[in-house]
Protein backbone atom coordinates (compact mmCIF):
# COMPACT_ATOMS: atom_id res chain seq x y z
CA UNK A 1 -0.23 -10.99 -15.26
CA UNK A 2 1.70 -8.65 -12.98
CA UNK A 3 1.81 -6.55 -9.81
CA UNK A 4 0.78 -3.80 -9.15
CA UNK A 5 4.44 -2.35 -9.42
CA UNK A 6 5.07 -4.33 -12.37
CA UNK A 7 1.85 -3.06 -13.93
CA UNK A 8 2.73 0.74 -13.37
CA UNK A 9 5.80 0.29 -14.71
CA UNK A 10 4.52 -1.25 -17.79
CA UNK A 11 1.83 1.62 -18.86
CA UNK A 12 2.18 5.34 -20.32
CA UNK A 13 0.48 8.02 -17.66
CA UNK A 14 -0.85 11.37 -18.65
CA UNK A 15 1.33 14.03 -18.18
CA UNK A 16 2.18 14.63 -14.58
CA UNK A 17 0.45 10.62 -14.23
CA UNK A 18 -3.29 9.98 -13.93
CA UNK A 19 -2.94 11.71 -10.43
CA UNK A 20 -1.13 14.66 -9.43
CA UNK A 21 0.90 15.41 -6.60
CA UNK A 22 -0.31 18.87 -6.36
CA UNK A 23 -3.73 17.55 -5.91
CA UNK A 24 -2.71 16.29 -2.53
CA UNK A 25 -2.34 18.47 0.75
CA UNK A 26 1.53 18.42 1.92
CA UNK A 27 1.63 18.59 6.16
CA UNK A 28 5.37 18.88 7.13
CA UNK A 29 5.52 16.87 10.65
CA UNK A 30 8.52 18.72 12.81
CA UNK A 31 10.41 16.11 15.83
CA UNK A 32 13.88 18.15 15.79
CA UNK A 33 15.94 15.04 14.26
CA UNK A 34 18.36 15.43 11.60
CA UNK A 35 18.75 12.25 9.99
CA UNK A 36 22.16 10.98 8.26
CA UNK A 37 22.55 11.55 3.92
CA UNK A 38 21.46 8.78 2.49
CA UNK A 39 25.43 8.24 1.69
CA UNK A 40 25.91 6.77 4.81
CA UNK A 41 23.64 4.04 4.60
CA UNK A 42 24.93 0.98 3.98
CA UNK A 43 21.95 -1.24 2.86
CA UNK A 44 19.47 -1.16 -0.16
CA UNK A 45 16.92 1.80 0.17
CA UNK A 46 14.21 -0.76 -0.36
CA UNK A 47 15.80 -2.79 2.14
CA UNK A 48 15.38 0.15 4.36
CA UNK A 49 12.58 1.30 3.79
CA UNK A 50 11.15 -2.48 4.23
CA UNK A 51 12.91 -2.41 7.78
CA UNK A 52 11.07 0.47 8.57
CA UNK A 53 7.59 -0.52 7.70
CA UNK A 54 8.16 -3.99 9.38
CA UNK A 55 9.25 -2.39 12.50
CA UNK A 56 6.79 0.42 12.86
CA UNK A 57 4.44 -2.41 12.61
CA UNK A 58 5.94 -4.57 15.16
CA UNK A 59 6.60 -1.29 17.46
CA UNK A 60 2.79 -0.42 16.85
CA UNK A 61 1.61 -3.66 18.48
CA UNK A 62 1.61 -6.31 15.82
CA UNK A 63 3.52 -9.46 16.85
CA UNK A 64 6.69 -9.81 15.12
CA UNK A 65 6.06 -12.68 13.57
CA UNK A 66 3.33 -11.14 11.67
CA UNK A 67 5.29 -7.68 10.67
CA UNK A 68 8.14 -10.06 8.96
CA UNK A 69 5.68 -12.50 7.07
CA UNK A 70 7.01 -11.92 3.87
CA UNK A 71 10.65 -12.33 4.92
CA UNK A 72 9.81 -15.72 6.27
CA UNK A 73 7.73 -16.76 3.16
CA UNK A 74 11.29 -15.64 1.08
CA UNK A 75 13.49 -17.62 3.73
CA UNK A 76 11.29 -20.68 3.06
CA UNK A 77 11.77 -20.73 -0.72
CA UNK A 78 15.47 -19.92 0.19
CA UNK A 79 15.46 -22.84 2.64
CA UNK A 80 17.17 -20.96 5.55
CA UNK A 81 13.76 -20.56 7.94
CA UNK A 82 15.78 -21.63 10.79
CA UNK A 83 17.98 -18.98 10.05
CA UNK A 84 14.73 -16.46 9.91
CA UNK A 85 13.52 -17.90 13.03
CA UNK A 86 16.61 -17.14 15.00
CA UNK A 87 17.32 -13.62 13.32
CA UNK A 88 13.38 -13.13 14.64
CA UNK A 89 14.42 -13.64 18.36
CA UNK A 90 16.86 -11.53 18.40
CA UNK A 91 14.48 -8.32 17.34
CA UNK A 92 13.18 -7.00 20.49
CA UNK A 93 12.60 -3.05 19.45
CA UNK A 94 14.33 -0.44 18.92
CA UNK A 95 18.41 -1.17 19.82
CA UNK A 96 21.20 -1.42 17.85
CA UNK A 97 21.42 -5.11 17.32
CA UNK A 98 17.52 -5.80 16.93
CA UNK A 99 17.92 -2.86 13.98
CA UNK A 100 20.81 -4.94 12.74
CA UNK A 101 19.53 -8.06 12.72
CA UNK A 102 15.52 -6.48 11.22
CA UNK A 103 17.79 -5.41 8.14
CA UNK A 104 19.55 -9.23 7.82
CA UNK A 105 16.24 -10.77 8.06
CA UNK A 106 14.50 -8.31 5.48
CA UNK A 107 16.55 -9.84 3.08
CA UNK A 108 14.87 -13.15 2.61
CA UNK A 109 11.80 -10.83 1.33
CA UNK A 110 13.19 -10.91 -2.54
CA UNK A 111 13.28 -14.64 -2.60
CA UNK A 112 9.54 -14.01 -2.33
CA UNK A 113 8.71 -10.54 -3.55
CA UNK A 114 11.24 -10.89 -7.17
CA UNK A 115 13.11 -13.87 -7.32
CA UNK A 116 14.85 -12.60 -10.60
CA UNK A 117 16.83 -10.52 -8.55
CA UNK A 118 17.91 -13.24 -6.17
CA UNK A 119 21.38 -13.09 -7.86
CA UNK A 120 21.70 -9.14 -7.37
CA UNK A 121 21.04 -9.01 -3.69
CA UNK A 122 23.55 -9.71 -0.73
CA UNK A 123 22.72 -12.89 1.35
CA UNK A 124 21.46 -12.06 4.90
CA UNK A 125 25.51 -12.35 6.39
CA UNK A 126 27.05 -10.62 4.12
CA UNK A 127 25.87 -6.56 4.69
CA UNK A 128 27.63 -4.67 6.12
CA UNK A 129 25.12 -2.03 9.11
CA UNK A 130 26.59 1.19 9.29
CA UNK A 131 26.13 3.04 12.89
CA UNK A 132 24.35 5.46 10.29
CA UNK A 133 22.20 3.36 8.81
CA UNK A 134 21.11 1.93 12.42
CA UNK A 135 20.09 5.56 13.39
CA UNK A 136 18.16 6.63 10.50
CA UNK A 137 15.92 3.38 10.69
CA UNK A 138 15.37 4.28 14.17
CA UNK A 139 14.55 7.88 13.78
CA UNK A 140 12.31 6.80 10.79
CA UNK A 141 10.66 4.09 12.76
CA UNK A 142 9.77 6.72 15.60
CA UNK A 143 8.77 9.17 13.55
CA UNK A 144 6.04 6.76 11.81
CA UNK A 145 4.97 5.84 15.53
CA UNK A 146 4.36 9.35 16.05
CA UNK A 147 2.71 9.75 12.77
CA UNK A 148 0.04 6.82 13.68
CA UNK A 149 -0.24 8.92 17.29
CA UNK A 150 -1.59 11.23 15.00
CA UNK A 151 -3.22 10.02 11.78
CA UNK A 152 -4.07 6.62 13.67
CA UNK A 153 -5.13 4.17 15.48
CA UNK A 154 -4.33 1.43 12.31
CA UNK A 155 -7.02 -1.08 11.65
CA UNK A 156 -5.23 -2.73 9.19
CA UNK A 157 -1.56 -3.35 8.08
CA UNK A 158 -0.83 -5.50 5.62
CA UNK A 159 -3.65 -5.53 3.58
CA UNK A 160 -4.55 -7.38 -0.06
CA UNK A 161 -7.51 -7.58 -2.02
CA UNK A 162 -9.11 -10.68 -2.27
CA UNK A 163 -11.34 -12.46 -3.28
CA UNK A 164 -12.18 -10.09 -5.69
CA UNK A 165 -9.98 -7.18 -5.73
CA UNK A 166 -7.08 -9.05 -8.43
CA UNK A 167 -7.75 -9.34 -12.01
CA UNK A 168 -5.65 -11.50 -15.11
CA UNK A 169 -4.11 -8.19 -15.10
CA UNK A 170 -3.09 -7.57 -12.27
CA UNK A 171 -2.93 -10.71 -9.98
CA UNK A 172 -0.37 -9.79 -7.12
CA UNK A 173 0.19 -6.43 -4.54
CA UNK A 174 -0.14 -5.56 -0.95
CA UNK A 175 -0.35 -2.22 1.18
CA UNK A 176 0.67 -0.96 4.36
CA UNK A 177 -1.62 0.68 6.38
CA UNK A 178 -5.28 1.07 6.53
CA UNK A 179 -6.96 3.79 9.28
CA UNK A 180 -10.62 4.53 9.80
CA UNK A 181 -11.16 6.18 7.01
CA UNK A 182 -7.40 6.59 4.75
CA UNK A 183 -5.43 4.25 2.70
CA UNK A 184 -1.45 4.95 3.56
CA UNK A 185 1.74 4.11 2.12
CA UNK A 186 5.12 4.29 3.07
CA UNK A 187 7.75 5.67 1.05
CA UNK A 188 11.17 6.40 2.50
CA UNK A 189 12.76 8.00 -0.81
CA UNK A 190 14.61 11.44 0.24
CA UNK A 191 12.61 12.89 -3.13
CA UNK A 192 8.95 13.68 -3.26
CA UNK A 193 6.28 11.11 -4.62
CA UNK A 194 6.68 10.59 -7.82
CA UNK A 195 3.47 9.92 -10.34
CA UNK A 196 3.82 6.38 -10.10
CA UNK A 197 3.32 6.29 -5.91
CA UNK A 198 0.16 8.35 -6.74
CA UNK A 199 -1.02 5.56 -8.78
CA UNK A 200 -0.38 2.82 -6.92
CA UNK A 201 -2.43 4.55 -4.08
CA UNK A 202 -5.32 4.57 -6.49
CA UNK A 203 -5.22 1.03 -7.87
CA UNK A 204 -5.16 -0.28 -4.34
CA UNK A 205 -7.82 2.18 -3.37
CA UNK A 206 -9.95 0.98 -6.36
CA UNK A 207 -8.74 -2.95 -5.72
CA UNK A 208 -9.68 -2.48 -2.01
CA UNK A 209 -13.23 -1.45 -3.28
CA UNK A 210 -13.67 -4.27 -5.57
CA UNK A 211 -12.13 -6.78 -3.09
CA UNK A 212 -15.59 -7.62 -1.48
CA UNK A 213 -13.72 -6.87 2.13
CA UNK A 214 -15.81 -4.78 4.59
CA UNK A 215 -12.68 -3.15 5.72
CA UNK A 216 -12.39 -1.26 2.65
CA UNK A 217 -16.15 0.61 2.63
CA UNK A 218 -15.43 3.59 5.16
CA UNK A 219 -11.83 3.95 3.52
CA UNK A 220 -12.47 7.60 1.32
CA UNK A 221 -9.24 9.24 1.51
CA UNK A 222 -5.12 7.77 0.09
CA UNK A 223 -2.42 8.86 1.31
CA UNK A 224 1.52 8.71 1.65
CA UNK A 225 3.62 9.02 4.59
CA UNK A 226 7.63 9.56 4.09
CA UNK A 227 9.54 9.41 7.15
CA UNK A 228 12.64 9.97 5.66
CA UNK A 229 11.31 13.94 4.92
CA UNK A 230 8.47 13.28 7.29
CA UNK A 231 6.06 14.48 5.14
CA UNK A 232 2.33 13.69 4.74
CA UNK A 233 0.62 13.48 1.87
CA UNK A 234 -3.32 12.93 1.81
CA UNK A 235 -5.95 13.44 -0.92
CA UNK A 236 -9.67 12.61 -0.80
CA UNK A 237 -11.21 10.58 -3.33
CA UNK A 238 -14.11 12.34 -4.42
CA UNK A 239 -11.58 14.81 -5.87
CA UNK A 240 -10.39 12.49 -8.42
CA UNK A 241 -12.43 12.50 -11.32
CA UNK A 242 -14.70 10.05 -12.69
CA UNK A 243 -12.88 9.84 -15.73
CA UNK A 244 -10.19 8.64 -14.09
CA UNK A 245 -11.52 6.48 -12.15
CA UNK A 246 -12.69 4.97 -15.22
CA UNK A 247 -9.90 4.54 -17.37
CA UNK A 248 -7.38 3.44 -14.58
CA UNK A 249 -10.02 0.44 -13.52
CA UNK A 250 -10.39 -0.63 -16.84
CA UNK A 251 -7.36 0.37 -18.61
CA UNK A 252 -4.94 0.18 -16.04
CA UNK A 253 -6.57 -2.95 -13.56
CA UNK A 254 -8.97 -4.81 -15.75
CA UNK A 255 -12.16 -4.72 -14.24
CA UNK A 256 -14.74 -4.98 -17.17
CA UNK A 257 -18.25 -2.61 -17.05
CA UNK A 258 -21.34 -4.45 -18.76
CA UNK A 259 -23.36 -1.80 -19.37
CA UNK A 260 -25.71 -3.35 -22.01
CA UNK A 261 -28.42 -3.13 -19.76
CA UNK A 262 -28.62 0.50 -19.26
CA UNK A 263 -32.00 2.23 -19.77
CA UNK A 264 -31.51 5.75 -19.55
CA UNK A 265 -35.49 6.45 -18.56
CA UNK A 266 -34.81 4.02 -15.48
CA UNK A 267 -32.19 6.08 -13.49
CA UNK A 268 -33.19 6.27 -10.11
CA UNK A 269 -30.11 7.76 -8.32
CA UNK A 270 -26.70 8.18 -8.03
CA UNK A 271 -24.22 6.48 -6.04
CA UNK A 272 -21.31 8.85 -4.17
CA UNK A 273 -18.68 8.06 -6.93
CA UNK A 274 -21.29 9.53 -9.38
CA UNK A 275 -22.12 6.55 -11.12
CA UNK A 276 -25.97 5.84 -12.50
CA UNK A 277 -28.62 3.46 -10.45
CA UNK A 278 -30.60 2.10 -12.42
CA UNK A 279 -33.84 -0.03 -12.77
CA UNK A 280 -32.17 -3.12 -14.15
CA UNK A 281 -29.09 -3.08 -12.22
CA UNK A 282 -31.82 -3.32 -9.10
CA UNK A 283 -34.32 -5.64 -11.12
CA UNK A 284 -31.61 -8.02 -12.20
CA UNK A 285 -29.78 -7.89 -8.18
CA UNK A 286 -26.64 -6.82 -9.63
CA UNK A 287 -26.87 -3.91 -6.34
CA UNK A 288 -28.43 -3.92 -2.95
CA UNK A 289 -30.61 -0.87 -3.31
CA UNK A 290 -31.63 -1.12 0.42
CA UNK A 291 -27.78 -1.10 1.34
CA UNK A 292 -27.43 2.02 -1.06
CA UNK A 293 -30.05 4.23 0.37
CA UNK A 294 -29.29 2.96 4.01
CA UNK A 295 -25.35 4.26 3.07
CA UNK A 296 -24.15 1.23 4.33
CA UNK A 297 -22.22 0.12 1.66
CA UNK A 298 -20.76 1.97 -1.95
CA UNK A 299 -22.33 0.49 -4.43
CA UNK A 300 -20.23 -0.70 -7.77
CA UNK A 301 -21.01 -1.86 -11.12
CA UNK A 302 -20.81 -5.28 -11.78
CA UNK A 303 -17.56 -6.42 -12.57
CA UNK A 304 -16.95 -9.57 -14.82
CA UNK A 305 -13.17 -11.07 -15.38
């Protein structure tokens, strides 16, 4: 079993991955800030980038408790939650010390999200928070608020997928941010997105689906914000084909088709990914036909585990 990450990292992808960059439509945002080279910065980029999606989400009206959740289920298993608690009070926006003190806190989150790197990681009082590194989270934090002014409001940050979405292949991963209608991820990397952050957007797309969460069923486009380049990246998925669809649920996820039952002669429609209705799959209750031709909800085969 794995994360998503994990699981990415374990498989071979097509040439240029499963799904391209080029298929996605590249908006430059423009806010006049010149941020500091990456040099300068003091911290892990994933602890950065971690600080910035934690406060955009806490700047964007979610309570702060609830942005750093993960860092206080890591400071739990690292026994220092008092510690977490009072790092917490001490965040307040977007000021010097509440920057500061976001980054020391974010550091409880690998005790949780990859304890085998425990060892590799400086405790929470030992980094040192360059004036440089202190601005660029702040410009990047703004810029994301101004992205969501845009591209927003969010319904959802935070998300997983179950009950349903995980399989014994892939039993572990959360997103960022859901709007009305697009999956989003963060990526603070000063390079563009590389094959593997286009397939991570998918598999949550697709585990979102299968999840059995209503928040998921107007959700038709994934994309990737980096504020870092402030760059947006969006794709629709009813470009993607079919195919792949197919081979990254199965191959890549682990969701299982039974499609024994099949009659070709009963095929009475199509759902919007493409995929057959037909007479059994209605007979036997596998699919809500009503709920199909009413639109209310995309329709999936059955999945077994």
């Amino acid at each position: 079993m794995a994360s998503v990450v994990a699981r990415i990292n374990e498989i071979k992808q097509p040439r240029c991955g499963y799904v391209k960059l080029s298929e996605f439509k590249k908006i430059i945002l423009e806010d006049n800030k010149q941020l500091y080279d990456m040099k300068k910065e003091t911290i892990h980029p994933t602890i950065v980038g971690t600080v910035v999606d934690y406060l955009t989400r806490f700047m964007n009206g979610t309570s702060k408790r609830i942005a750093f959740d993960i860092s206080f289920l890591g400071a739990r298993i690292a026994n220092e939650y008092d510690v977490a608690l009072n790092l917490l009070s001490k965040i307040n926006g977007l000021d010097d010390e509440s920057i500061k003190n976001a980054c020391r806190l974010v550091t409880f989150d690998v005790y949780y999200r990859n304890p085998a790197a425990i060892s590799r990681v400086r405790k929470w009082n030992e980094a040192y928070i360059s004036k440089e590194t202190v601005y660029n989270i702040r410009v990047m934090v703004n810029r994301g608020l101004n992205f969501f002014k845009e591209y927003g409001p969010v319904t959802k940050d935070g998300f997983s997928f179950e009950p349903n979405g995980y399989t014994d292949i892939v039993d572990a991963g959360d997103g960022d941010f859901l709007t009305k209608d697009t999956l989003w991820d963060f990526k603070v990397s000063k390079a563009e997105p590389t094959s593997k952050h286009t397939l991570q957007l998918l598999m949550y797309y697709l585990m979102g689906q299968h999840s059995g969460q209503n928040i998921y069923n107007s959700i038709t486009k994934i994309g990737i914000f980096n504020p870092r380049l402030n760059v947006v990246y969006i794709l629709d998925v009813k470009n993607i084909s079919s195919e792949i669809i197919k081979t990254v649920e199965e191959d890549v996820i682990g969701y299982y088709y039974d499609d024994s039952g099949y009659d070709e002669d009963g095929i009475v429609g199509y759902d919007h990914w493409g995929n057959e209705i037909t007479e059994y799959n209605i007979s036997s209750g596998r699919i809500d036909i009503d709920a199909v031709y009413e639109d209310k909800v995309p329709w999936r085969p059955v999945v077994f585990y």
